[in-house]
C-alpha atoms as a PDB file:
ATOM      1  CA  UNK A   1     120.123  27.326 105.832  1.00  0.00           C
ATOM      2  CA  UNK A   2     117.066  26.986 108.128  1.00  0.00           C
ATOM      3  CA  UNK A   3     119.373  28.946 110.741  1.00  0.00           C
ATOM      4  CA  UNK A   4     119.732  31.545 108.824  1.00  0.00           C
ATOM      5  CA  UNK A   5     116.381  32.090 107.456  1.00  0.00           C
ATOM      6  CA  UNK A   6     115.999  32.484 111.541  1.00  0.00           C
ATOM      7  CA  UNK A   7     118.373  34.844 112.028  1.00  0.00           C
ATOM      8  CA  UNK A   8     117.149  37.184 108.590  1.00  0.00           C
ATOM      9  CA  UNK A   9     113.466  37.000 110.330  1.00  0.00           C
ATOM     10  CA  UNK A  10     114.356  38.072 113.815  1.00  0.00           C
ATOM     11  CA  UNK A  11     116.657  40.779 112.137  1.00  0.00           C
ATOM     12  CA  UNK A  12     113.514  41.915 109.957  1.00  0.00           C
ATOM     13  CA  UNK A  13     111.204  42.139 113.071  1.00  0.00           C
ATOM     14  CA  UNK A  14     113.676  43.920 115.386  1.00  0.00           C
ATOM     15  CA  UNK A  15     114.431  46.674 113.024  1.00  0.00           C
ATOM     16  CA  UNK A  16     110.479  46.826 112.405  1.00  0.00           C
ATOM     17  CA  UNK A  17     109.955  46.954 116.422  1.00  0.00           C
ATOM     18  CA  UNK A  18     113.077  49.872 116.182  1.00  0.00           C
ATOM     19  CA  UNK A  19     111.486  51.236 113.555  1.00  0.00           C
ATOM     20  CA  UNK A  20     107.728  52.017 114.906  1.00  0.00           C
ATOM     21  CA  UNK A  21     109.224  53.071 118.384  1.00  0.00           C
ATOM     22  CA  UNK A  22     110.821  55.843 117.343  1.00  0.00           C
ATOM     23  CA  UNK A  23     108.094  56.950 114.644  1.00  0.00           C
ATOM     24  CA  UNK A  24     105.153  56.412 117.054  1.00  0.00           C
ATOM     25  CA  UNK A  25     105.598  57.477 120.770  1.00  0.00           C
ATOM     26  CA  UNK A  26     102.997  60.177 120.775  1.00  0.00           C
ATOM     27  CA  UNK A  27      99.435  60.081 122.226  1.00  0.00           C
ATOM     28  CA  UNK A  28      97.001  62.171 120.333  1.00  0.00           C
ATOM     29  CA  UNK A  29      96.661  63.469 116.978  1.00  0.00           C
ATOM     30  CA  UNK A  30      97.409  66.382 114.504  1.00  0.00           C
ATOM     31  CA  UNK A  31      94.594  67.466 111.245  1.00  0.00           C
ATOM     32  CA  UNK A  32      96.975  65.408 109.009  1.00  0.00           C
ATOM     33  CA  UNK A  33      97.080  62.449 111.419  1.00  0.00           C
ATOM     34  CA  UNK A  34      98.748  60.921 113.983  1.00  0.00           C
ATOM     35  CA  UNK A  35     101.801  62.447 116.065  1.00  0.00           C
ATOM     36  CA  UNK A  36     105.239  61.687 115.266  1.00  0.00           C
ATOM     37  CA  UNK A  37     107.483  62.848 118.049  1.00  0.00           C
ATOM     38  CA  UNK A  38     110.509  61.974 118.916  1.00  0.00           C
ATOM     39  CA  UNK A  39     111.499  59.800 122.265  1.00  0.00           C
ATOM     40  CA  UNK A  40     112.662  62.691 124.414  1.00  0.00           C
ATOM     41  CA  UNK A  41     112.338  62.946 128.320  1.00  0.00           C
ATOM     42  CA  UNK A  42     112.164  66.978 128.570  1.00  0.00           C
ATOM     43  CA  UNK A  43     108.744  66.725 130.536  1.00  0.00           C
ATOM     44  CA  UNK A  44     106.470  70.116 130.298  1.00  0.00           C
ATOM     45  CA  UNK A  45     103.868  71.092 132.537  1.00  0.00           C
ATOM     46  CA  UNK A  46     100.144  72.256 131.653  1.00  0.00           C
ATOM     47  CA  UNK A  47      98.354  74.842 133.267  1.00  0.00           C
ATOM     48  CA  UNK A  48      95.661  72.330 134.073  1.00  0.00           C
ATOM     49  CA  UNK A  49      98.209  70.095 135.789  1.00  0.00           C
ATOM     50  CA  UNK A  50      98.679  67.413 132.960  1.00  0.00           C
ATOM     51  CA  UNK A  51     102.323  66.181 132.331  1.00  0.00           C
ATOM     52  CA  UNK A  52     103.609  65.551 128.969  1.00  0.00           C
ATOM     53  CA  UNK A  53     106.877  63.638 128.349  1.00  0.00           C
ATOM     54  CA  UNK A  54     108.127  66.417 125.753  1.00  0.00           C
ATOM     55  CA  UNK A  55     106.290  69.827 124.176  1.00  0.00           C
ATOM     56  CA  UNK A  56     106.038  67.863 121.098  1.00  0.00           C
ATOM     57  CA  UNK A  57     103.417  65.305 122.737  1.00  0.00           C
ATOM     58  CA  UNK A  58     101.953  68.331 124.797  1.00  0.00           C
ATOM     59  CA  UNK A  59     101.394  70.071 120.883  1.00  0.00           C
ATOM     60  CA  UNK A  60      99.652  66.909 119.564  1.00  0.00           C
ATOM     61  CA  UNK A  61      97.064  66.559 122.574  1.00  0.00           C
ATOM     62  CA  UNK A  62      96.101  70.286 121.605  1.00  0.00           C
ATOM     63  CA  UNK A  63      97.983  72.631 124.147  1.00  0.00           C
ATOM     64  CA  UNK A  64      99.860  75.572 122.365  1.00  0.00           C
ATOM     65  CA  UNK A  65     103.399  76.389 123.690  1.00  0.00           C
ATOM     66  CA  UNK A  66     101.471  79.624 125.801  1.00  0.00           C
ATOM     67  CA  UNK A  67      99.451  76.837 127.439  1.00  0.00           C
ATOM     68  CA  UNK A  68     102.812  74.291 128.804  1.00  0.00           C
ATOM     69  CA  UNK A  69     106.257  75.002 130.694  1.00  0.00           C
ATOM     70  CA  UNK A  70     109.204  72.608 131.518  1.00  0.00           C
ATOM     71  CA  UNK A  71     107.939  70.728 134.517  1.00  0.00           C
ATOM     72  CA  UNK A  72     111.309  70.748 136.008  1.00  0.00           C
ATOM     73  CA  UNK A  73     113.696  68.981 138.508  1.00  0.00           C
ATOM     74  CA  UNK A  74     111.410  68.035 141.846  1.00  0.00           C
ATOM     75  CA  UNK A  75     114.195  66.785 144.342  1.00  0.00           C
END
């Protein structure tokens, strides 16, 4: 029994470790709160030079889409 209660409880905190890495891989936040954006490498560029892992993390640290571009492939 005691195995199992093990096995329930490292179930529970993996799926809550799952759970809050996909809902909260954003830096910054939006007027209703914090950033939800998905976990997407499509990296954009700013004019300024910052890189953002995706346009949706670019968004919540305040740039508009006029303001980004895809970084692109550097080989």
């Amino acid at each position: 029994m005691k195995r199992i209660k093990q096995t329930v409880s490292a179930l529970a905190v993996t799926a809550c470790a799952i759970f809050t890495s996909l809902n909260t891989n954003a830096a910054g936040t939006q007027q209703g709160g914090p950033c939800v954006c998905p976990q997407v490498y499509a990296p954009v560029c700013t004019y300024d030079g910052k890189e953002f892992s995706n346009a949706c993390i670019a968004e919540c640290n305040g740039y508009t889409a006029d303001e980004y571009e895809s970084c692109g492939l550097i080989i």
